[in-house]
Protein backbone atom coordinates (compact mmCIF):
# COMPACT_ATOMS: atom_id res chain seq x y z
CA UNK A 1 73.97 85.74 -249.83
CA UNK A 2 75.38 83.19 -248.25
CA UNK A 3 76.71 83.22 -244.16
CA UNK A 4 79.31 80.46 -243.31
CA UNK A 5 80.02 80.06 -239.34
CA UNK A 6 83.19 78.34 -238.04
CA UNK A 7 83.66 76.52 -234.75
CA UNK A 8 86.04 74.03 -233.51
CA UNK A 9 89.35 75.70 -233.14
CA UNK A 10 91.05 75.58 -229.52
CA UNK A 11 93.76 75.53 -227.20
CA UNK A 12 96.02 72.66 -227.65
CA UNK A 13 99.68 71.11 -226.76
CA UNK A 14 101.90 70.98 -230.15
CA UNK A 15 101.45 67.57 -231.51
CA UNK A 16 97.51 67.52 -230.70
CA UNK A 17 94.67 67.56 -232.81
CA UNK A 18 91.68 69.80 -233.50
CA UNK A 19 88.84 69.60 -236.03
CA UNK A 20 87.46 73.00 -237.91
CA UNK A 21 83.83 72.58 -238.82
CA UNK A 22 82.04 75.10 -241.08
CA UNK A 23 78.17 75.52 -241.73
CA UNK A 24 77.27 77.58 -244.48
CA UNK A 25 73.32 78.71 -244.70
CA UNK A 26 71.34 80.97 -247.25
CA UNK A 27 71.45 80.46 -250.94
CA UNK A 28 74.03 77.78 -251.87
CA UNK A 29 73.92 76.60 -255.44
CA UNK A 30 76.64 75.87 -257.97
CA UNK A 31 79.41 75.36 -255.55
CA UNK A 32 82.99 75.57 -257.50
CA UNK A 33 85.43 75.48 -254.40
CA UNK A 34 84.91 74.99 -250.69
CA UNK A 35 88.04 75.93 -249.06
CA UNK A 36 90.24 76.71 -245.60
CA UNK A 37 92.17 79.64 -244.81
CA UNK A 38 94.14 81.32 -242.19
CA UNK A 39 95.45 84.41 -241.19
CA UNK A 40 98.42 84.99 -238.01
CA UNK A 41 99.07 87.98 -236.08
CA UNK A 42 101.12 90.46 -238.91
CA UNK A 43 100.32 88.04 -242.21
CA UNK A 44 98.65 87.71 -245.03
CA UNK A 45 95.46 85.29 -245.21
CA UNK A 46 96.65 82.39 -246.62
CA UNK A 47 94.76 79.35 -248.29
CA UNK A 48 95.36 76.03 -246.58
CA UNK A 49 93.22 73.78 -247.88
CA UNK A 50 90.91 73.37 -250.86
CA UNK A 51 88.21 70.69 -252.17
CA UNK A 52 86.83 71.26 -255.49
CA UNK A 53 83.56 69.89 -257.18
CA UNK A 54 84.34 67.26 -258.40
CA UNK A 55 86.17 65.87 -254.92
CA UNK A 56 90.16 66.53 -255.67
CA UNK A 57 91.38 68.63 -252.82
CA UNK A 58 94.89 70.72 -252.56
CA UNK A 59 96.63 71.64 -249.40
CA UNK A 60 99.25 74.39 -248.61
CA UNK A 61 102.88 72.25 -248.34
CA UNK A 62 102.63 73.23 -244.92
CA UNK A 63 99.82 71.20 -243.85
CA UNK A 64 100.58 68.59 -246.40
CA UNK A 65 99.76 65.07 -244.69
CA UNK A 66 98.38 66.48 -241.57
CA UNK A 67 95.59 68.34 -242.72
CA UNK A 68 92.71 66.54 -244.17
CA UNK A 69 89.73 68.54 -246.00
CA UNK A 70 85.92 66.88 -245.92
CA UNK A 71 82.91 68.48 -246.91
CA UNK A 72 78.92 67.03 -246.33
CA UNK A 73 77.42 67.92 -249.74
CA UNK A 74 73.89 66.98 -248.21
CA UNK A 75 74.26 69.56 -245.34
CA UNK A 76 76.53 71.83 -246.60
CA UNK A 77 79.22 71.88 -244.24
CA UNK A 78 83.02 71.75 -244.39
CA UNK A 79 85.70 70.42 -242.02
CA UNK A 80 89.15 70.16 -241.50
CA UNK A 81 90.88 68.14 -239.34
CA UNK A 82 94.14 68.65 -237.94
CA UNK A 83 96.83 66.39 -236.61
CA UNK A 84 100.54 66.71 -235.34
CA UNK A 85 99.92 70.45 -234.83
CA UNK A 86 102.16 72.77 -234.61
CA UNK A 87 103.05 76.35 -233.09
CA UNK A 88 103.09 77.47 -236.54
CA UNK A 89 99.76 76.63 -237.21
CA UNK A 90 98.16 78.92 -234.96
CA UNK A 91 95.84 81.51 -236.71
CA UNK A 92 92.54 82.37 -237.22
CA UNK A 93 91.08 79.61 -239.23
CA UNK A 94 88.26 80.56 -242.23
CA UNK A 95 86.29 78.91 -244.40
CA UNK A 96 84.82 80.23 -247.72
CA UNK A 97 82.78 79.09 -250.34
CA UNK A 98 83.01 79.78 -254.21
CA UNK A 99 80.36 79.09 -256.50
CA UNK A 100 78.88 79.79 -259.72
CA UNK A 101 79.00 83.97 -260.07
CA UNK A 102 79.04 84.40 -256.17
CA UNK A 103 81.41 83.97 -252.80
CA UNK A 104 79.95 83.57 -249.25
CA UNK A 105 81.03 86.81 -247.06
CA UNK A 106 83.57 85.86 -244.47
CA UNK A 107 82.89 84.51 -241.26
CA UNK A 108 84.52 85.34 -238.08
CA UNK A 109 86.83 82.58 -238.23
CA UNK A 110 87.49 80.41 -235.53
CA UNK A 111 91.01 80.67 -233.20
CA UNK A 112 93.73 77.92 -233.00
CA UNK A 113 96.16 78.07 -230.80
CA UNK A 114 99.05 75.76 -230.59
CA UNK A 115 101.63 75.82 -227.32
CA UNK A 116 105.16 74.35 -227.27
């Protein structure tokens, strides 16, 4: 199995910045997908940002040039930082892994919380 942990999410004014970081541990082989997702109060988890294997990544049209996806191959973690935020943004932010016949189990996410 493999256990991802999320950290980096915060309090902060609209037009601010925060960066997501996600550490994944346990058995991590064939990775497809490493992506971001979110879920606000009364919706639907929804998937924000996405790098595949190769390197191409995919973002929602919502975070579309203020979201940026990175991952560290060599330590298995994924970030995602955030600029120009918005109150729409705020959610609980997760992370999730894909790979070859498995998916991590979800973590507890990590709260963002962006004031007008």
């Amino acid at each position: 199995q493999v256990q991802l942990v999320e950290s980096g999410g915060g309090l902060v004014q609209a037009g601010g910045s925060l960066r997501l970081s996600c550490a994944a541990s346990g058995t991590i082989f064939g990775i497809r997908t490493m992506g971001w997702y979110r879920q606000a109060p009364g919706k639907e988890r929804e998937l924000v940002a996405v790098i595949i294997s190769g390197g191409s990544t995919n973002y929602a049209d919502s975070v579309k040039g203020r979201f940026t996806i990175s991952r560290d191959n060599a330590n298995n973690t994924l970030s995602l930082q955030m600029n120009s935020l918005k109150p729409e943004d705020t959610a609980v932010y997760y992370c999730n892994i894909h790979g070859l016949g498995w998916v991590a189990d979800w973590g507890q996410g990590t709260q963002v919380t962006v004031s007008s």
